[in-house]
Each structure stands twice: as C-alpha cells, then as structure tokens.
N, C-alpha and C. Protein backbone atom coordinates (compact mmCIF):
# COMPACT_ATOMS: atom_id res chain seq x y z
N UNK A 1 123.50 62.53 98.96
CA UNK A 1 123.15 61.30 99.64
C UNK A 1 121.89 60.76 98.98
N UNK A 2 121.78 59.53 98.65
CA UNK A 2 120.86 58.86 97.88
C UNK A 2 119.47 58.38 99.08
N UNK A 3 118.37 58.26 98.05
CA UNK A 3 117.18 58.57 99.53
C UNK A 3 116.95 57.29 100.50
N UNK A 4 117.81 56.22 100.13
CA UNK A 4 118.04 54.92 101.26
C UNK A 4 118.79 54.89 101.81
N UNK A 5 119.93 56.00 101.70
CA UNK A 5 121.42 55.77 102.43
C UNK A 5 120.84 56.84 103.25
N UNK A 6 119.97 57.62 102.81
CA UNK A 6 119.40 59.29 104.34
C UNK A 6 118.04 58.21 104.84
N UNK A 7 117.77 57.44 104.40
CA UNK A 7 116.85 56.88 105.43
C UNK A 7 117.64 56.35 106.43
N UNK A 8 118.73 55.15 106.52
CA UNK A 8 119.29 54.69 107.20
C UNK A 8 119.84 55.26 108.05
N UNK A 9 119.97 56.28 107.43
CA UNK A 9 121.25 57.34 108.36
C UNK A 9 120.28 58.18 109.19
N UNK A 10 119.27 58.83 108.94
CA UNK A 10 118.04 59.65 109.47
C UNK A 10 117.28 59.02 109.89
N UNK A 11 116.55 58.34 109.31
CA UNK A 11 115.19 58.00 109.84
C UNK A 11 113.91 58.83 109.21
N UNK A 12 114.88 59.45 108.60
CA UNK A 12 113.77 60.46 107.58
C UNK A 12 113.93 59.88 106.16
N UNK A 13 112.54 59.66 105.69
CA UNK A 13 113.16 59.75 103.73
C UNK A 13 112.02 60.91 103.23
N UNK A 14 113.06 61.26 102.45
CA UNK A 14 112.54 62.21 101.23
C UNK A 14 112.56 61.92 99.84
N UNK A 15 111.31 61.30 99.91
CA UNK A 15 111.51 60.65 98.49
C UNK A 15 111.04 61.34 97.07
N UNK A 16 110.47 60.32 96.25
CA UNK A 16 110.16 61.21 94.62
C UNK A 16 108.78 61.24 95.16
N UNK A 17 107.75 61.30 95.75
CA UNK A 17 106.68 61.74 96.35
C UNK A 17 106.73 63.20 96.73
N UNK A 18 107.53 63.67 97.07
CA UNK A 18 107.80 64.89 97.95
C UNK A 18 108.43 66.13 97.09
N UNK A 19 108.86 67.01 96.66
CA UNK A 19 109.39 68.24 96.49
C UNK A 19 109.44 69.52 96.98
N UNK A 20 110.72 70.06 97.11
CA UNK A 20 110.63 71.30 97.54
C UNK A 20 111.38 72.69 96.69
N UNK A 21 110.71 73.84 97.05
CA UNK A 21 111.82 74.53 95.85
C UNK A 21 111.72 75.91 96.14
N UNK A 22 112.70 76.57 96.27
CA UNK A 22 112.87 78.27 96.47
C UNK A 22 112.99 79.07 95.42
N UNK A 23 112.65 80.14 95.40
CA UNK A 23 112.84 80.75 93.68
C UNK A 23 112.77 82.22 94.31
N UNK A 24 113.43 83.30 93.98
CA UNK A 24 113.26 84.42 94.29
C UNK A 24 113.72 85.45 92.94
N UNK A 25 112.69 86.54 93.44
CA UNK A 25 111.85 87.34 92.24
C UNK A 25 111.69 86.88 91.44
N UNK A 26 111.93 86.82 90.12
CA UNK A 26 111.37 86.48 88.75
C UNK A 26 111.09 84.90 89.13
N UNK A 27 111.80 84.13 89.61
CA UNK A 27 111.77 82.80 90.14
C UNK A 27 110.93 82.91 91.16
N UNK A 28 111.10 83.70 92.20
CA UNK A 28 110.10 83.75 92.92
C UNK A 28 108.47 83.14 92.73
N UNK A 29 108.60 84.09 91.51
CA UNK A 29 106.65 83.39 90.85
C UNK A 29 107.04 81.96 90.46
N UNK A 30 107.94 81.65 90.31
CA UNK A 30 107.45 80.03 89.88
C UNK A 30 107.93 79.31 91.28
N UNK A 31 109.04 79.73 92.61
CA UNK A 31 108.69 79.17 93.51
C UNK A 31 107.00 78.61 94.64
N UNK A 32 106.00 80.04 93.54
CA UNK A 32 104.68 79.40 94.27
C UNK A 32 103.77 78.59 93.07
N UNK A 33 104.59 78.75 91.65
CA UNK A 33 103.38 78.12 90.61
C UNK A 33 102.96 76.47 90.65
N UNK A 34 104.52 75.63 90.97
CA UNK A 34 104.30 74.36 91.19
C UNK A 34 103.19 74.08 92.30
N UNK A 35 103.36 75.00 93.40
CA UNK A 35 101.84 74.84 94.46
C UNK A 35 100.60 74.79 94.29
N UNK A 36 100.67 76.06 93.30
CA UNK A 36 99.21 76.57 92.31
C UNK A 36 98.91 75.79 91.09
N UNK A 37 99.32 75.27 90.91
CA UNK A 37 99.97 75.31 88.93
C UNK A 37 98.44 73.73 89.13
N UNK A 38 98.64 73.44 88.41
CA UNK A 38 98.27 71.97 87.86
C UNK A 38 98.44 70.70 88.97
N UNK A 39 97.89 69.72 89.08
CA UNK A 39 98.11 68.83 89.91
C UNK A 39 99.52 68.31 89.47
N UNK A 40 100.15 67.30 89.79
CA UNK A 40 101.76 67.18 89.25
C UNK A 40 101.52 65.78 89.06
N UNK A 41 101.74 65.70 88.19
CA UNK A 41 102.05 63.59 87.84
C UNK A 41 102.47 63.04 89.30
N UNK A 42 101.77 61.64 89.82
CA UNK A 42 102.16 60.83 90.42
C UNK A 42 101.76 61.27 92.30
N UNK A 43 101.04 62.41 92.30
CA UNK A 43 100.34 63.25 93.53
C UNK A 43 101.21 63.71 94.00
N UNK A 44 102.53 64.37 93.25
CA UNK A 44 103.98 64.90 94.36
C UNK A 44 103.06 66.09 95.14
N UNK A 45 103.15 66.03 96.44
CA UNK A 45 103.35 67.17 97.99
C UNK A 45 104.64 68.15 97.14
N UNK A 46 103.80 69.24 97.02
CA UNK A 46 104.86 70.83 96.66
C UNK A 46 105.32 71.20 98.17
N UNK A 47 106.03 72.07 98.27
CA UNK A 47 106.43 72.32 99.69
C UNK A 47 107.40 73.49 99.28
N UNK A 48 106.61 74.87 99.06
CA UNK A 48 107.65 75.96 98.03
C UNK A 48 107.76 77.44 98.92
N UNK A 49 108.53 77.81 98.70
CA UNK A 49 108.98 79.20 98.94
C UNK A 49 109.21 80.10 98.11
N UNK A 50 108.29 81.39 98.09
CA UNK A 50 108.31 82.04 96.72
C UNK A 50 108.90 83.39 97.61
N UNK A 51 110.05 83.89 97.08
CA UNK A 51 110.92 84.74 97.27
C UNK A 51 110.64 86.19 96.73
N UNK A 52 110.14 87.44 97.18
CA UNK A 52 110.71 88.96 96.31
C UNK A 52 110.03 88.79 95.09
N UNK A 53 108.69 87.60 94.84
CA UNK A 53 108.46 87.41 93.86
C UNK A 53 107.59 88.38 92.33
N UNK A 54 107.96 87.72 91.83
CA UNK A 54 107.35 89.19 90.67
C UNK A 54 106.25 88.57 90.07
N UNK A 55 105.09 88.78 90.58
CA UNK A 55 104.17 87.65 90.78
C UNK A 55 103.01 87.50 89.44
N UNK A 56 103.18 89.09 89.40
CA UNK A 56 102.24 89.51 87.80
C UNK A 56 103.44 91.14 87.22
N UNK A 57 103.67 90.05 85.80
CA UNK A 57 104.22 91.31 84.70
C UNK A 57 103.44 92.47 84.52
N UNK A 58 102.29 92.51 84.39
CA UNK A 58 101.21 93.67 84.28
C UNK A 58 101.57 94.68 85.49
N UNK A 59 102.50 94.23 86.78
CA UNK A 59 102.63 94.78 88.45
C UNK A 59 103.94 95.33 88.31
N UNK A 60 104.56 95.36 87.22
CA UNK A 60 106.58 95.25 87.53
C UNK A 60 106.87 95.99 86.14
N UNK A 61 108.18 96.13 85.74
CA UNK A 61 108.38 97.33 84.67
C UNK A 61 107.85 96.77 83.32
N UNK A 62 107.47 97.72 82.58
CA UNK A 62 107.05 97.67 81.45
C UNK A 62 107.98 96.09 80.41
N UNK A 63 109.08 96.92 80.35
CA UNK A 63 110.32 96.54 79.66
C UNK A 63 110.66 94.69 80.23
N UNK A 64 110.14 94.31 81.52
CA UNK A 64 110.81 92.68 81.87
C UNK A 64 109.81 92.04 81.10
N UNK A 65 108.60 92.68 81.29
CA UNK A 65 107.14 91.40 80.73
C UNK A 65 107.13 91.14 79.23
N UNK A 66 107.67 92.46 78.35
CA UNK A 66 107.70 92.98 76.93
C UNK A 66 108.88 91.34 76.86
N UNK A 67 109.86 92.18 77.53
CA UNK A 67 111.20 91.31 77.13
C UNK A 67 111.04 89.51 76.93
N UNK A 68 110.37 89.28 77.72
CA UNK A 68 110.22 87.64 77.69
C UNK A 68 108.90 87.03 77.39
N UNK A 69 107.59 87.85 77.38
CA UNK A 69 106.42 87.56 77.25
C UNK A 69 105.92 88.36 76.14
N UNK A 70 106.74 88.85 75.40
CA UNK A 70 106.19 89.98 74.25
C UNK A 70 105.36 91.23 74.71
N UNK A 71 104.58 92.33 73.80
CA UNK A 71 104.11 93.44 74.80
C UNK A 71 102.58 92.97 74.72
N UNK A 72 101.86 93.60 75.84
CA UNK A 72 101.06 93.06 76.85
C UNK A 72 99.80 93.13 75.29
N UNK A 73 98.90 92.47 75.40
CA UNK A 73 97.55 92.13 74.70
C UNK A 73 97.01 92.32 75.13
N UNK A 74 95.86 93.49 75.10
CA UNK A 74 94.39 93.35 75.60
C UNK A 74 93.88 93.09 74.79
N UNK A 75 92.77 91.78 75.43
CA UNK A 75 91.63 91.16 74.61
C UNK A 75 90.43 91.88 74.56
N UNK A 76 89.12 91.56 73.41
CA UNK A 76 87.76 92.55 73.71
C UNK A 76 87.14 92.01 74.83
N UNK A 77 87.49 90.31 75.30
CA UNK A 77 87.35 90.28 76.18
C UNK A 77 87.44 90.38 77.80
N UNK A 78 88.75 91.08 77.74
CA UNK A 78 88.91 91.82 79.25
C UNK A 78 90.11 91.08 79.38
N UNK A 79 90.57 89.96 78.94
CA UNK A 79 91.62 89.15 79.37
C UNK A 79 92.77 89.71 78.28
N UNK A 80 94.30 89.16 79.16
CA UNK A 80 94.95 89.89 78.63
C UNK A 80 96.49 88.50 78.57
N UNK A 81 97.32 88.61 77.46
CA UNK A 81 98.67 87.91 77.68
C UNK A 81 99.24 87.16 79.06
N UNK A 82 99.14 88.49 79.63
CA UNK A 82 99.84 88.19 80.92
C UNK A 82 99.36 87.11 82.11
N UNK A 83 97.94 87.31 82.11
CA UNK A 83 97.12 86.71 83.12
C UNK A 83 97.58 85.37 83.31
N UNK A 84 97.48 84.36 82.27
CA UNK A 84 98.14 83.04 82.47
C UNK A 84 99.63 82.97 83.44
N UNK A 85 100.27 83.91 83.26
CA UNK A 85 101.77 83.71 84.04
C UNK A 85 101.67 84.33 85.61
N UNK A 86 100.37 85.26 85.68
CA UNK A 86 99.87 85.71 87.00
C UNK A 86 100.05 84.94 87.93
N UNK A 87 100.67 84.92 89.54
CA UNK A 87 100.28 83.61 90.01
C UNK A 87 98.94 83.83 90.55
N UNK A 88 98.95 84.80 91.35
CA UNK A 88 97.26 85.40 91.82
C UNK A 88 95.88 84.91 91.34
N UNK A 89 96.25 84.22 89.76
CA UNK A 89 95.36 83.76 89.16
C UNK A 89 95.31 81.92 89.27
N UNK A 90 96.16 81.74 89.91
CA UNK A 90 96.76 80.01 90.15
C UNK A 90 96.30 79.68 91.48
N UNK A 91 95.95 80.65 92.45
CA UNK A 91 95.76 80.67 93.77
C UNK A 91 94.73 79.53 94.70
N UNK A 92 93.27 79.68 93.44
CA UNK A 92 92.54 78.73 93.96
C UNK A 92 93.16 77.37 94.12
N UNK A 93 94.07 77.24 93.27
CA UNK A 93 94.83 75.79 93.00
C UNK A 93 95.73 74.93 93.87
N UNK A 94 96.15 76.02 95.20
CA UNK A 94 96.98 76.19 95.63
C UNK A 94 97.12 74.32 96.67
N UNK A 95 97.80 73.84 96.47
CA UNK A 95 98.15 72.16 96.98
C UNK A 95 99.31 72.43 97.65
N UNK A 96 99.77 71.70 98.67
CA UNK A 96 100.98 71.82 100.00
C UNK A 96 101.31 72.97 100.55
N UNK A 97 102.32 73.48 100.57
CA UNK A 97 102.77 74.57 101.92
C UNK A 97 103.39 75.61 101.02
N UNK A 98 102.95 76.78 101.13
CA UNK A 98 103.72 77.60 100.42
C UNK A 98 103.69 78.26 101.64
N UNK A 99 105.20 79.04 101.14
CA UNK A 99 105.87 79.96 101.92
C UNK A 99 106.27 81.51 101.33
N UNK A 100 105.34 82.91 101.46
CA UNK A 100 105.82 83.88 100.52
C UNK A 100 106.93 84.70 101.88
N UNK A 101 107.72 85.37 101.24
CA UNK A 101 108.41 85.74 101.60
C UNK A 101 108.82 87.52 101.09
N UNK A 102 109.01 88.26 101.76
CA UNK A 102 109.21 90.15 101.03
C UNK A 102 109.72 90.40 101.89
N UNK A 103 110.79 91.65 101.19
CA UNK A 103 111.36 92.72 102.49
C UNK A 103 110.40 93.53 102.12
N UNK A 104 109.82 94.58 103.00
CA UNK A 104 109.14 95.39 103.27
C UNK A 104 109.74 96.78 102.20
N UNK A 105 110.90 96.97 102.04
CA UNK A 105 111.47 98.32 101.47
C UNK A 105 111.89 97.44 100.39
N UNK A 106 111.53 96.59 99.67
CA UNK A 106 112.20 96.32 98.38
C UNK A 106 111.29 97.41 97.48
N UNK A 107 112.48 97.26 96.60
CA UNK A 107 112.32 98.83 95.61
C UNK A 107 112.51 98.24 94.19
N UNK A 108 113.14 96.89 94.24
CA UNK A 108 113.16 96.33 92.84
C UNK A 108 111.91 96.07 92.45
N UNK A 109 111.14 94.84 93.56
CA UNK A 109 110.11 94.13 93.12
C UNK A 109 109.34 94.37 94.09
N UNK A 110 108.53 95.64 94.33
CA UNK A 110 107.80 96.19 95.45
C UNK A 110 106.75 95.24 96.27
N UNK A 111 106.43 94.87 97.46
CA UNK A 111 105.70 94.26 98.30
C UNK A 111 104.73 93.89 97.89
N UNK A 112 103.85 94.77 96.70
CA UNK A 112 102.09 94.30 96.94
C UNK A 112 102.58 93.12 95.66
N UNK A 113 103.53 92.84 94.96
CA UNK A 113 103.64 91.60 94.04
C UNK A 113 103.28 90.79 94.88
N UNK A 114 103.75 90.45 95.85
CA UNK A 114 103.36 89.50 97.25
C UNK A 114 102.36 89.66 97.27
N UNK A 115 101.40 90.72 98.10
CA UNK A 115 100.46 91.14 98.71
C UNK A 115 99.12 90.62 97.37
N UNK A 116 99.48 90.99 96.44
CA UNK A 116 98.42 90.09 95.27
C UNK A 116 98.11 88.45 95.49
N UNK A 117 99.11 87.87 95.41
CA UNK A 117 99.18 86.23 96.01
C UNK A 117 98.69 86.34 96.94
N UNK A 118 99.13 87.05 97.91
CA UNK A 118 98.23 86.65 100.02
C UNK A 118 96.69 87.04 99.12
N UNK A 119 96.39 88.15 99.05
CA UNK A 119 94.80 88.19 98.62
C UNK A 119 93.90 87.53 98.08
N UNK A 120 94.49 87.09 96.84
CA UNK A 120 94.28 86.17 96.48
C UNK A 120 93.96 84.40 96.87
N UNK A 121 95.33 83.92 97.77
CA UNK A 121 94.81 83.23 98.43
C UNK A 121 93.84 82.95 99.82
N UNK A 122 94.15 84.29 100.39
CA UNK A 122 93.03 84.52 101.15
C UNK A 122 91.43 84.62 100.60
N UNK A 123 90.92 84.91 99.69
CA UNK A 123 89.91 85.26 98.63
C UNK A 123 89.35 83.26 98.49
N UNK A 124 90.33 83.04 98.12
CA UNK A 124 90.46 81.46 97.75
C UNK A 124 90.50 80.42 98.90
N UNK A 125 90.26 80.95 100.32
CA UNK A 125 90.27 80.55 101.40
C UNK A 125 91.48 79.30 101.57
N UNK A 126 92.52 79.64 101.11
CA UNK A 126 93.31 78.44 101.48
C UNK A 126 94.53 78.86 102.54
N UNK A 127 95.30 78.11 102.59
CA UNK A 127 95.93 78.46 104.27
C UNK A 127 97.59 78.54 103.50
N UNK A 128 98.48 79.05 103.92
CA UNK A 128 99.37 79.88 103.29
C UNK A 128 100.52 80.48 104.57
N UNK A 129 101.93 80.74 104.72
CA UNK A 129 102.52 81.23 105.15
C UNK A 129 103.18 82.60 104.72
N UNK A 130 103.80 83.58 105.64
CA UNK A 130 104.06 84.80 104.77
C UNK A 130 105.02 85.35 106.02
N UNK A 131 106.25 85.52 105.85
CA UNK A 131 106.82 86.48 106.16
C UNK A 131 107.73 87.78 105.30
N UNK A 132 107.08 88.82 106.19
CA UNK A 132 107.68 90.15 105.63
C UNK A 132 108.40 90.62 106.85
N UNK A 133 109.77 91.12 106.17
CA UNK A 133 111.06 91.11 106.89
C UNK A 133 111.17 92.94 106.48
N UNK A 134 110.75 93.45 107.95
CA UNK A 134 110.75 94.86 108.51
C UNK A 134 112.34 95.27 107.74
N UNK A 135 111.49 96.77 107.02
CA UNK A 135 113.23 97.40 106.64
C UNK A 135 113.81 96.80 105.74
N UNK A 136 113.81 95.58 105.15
CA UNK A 136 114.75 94.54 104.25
C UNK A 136 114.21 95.44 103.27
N UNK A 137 114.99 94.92 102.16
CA UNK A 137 114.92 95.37 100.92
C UNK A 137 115.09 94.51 99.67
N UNK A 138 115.69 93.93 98.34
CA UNK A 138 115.22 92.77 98.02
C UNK A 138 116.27 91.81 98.30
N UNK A 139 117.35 92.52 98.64
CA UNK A 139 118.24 91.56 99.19
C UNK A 139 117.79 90.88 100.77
N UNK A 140 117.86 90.03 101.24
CA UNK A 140 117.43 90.21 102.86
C UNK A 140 118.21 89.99 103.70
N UNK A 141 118.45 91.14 104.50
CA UNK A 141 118.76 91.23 106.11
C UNK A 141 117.67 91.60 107.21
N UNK A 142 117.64 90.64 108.26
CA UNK A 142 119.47 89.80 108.77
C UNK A 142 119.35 88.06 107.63
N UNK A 143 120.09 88.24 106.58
CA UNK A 143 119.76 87.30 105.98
C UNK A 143 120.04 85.88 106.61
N UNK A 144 121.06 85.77 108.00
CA UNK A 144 120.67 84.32 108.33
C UNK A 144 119.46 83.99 108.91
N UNK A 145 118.47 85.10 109.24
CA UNK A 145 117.36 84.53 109.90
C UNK A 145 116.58 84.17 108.96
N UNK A 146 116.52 84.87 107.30
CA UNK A 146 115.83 84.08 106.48
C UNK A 146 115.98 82.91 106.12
N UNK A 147 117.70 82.71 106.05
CA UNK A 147 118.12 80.92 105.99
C UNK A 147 117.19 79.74 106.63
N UNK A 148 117.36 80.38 108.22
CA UNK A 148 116.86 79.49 108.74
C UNK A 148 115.16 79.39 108.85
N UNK A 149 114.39 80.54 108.54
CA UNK A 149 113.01 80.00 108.43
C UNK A 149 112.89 79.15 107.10
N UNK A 150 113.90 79.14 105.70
CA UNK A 150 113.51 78.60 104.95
C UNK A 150 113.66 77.04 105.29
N UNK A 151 115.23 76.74 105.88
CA UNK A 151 115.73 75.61 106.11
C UNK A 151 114.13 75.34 107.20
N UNK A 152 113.54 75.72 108.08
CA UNK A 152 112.81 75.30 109.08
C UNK A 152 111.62 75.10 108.18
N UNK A 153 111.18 75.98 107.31
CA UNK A 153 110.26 75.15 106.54
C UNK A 153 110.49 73.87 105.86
N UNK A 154 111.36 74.10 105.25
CA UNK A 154 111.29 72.32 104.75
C UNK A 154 111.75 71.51 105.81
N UNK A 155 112.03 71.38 106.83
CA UNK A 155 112.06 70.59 107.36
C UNK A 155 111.18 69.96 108.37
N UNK A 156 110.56 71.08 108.71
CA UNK A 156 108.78 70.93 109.02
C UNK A 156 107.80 70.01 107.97
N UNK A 157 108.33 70.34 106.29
CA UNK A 157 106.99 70.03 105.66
C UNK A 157 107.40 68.81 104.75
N UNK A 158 108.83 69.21 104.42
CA UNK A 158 109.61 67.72 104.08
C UNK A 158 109.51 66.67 104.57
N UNK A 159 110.41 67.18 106.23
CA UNK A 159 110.69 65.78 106.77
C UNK A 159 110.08 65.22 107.81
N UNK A 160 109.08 65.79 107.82
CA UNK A 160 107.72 65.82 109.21
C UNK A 160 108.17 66.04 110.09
N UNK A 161 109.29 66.72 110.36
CA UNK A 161 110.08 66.95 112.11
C UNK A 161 110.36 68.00 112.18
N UNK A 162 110.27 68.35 113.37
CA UNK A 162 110.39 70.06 114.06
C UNK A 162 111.69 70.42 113.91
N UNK A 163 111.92 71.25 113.47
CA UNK A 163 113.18 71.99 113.66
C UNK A 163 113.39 72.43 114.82
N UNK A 164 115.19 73.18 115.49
CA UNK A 164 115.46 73.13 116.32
C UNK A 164 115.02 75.12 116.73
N UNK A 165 114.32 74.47 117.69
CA UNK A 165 114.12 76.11 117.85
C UNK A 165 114.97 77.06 118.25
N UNK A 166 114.91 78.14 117.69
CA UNK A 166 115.08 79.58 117.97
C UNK A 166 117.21 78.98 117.75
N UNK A 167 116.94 77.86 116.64
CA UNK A 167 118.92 77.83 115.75
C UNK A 167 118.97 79.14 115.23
N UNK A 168 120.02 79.33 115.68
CA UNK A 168 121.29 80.43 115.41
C UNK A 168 122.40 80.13 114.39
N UNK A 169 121.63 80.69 113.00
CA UNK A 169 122.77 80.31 111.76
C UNK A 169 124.28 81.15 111.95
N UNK A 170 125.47 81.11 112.79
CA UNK A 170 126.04 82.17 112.55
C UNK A 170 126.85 82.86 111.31
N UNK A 171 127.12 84.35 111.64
CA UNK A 171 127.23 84.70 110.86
C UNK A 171 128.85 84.55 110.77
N UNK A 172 129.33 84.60 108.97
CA UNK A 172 130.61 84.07 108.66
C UNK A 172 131.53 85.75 109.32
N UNK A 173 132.63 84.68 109.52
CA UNK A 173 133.66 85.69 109.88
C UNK A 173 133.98 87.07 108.68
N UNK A 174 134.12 88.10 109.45
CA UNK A 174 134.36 88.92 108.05
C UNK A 174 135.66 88.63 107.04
N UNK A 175 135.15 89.10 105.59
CA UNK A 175 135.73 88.32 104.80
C UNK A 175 136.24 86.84 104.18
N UNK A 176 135.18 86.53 105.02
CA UNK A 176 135.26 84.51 104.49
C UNK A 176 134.21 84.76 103.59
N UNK A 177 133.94 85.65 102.94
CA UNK A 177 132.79 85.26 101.52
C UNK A 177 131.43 85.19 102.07
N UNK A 178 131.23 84.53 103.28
CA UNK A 178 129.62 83.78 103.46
C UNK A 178 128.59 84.64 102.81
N UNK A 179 127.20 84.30 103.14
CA UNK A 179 126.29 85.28 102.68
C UNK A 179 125.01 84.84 103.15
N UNK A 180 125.24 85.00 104.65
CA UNK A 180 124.21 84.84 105.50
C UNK A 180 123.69 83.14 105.43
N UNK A 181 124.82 82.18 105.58
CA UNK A 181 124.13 80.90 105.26
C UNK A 181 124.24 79.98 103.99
N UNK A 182 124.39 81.09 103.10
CA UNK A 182 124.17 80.33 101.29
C UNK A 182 125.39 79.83 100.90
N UNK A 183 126.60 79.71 102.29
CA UNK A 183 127.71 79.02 101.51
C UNK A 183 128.52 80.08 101.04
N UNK A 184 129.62 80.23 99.81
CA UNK A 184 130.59 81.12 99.89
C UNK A 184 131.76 80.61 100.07
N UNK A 185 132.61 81.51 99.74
CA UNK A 185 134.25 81.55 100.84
C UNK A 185 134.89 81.16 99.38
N UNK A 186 136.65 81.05 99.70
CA UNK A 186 137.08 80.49 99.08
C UNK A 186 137.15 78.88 98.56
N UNK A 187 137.08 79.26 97.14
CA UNK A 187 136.88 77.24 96.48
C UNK A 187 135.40 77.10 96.59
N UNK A 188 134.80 77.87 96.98
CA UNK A 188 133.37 77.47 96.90
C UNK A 188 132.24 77.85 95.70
C-alpha cells in the first residue's frame, strides 16, 4: 500500500521521514547500528529491533569475525579491527527507539552480546528497551509473543498509536507451516 492510499485508509502515514527495521543475530547488530550509526540524511526517526544480536566479533567464534572481517588486528595503540563494527561502541550515538531483544539460553549467540549494548547504553545514559525471553534459546519461544511485542513496537513508535493490548497472535494450526506469526503455510 502506497503511503497516501494508508493515509486515507488509516489515518496514519508512514512516510520517508520514518524507518523501521528488525535484524537478528549477525543482522541483529545492524538492526541497532542505523540507531547508533551516524545521523541519516534528511533527519529519518530509526525505530529498530536488534535481535540474538552478535554485537562484537571479538564476543562470538573466532572463525565468523576472521571469515568476513579478516583476522582480528591489534594495534600498539590498544585499538583493534573489530571495534568499528562493535555496536557497544555506537551507543553514545544512539537516536529513536531501539528495541534489544535475547533468549536467555541462547547457545549460538550467548546473552552478554546483548548485555554489552544495554551497558553500554546505560554508561551513555540513553533510554533503550530490552526484552529477555526466560528459557528461549536463539530461536524464540513462545515465538508469537515475540511477534507481537515487535509488531507493538512499531506501532507505538511508527505510527504514534497504541497497540491493542494484551493481542493474542494465534498460534497456526498444526502443520499449516506457520512460525509463530512470520507467515508460512502452503504457496507462501
């Protein structure tokens, strides 16, 4: 839907002022870098959700950071390759609503990758959301309740309006594909 045909129809617009964006693990870090990162041409409002994120290569296996960032550099001056792709290090920067997100038992991309960003932005006194989902792991269950805090964030920070409280994404019938919300099934 084009952003004058959802005004008409809503009463909401979401225009090229505005962005929003989810990214989980490796994406994850760049679901919070646009927040952190640089101001953005034209004053776009970030409005991000950083997922299971793998927040610093120096924090996660040897072999992912090597693989795409070459192997790690230490400088004589204390600084190192990696630091630039850190988000922890983007934190002071931090502009609109970020949203971090961890299961507690993830074993891929362990919790304190998160827990570096919260510190960080806490350190950096800026204001920040965070849920950690008891027991999950990097997949998340009950994954429709993550649906819907994500859907409830943007629609809180998107579309300036409250979401419907305490919505009940249900869950797909067994064997229709679903996956807690993300769509699925057959033809899909």
């Amino acid at each position: 839907m084009n952003v004058d045909r959802r005004a008409e129809t809503t009463g909401h617009l979401v225009g090229l002022n505005q962005s929003g964006m989810i990214g989980g693990h490796v994406v994850g870090r760049l679901g919070a870098v646009p927040a952190t990162g640089p101001e953005l041409k034209g004053g776009v409002a970030t409005d991000n959700l950083a997922e299971s994120g793998n927040h610093d290569q120096r924090q996660y296996e040897d072999d992912w950071g090597e693989r795409y960032q070459g192997p790690l550099v230490k400088n004589p001056d204390g600084t190192d390759n990696y630091a630039i792709e850190a988000t922890q290090t983007q934190a002071a920067g931090l502009k609109g609503h970020l949203l971090l997100i961890h299961g507690t038992m993830d074993n891929n991309v362990p919790p304190y990758n998160t827990l570096l960003v919260a510190d960080a932005l806490i350190k950096a006194n800026k204001e920040f959301d965070m849920l950690l989902i008891p027991n999950s792991g990097h997949g998340y269950a009950p994954a429709n309740y993550v649906m819907r805090r994500r859907w409830d964030y943007f629609v809180k920070y998107l579309l300036d309006a409250d979401p419907p409280r305490d919505y009940v994404i249900p869950t797909p019938p067994a064997g229709a594909g679903g996956r807690g919300g993300r769509g699925g099934g057959p033809g899909l």
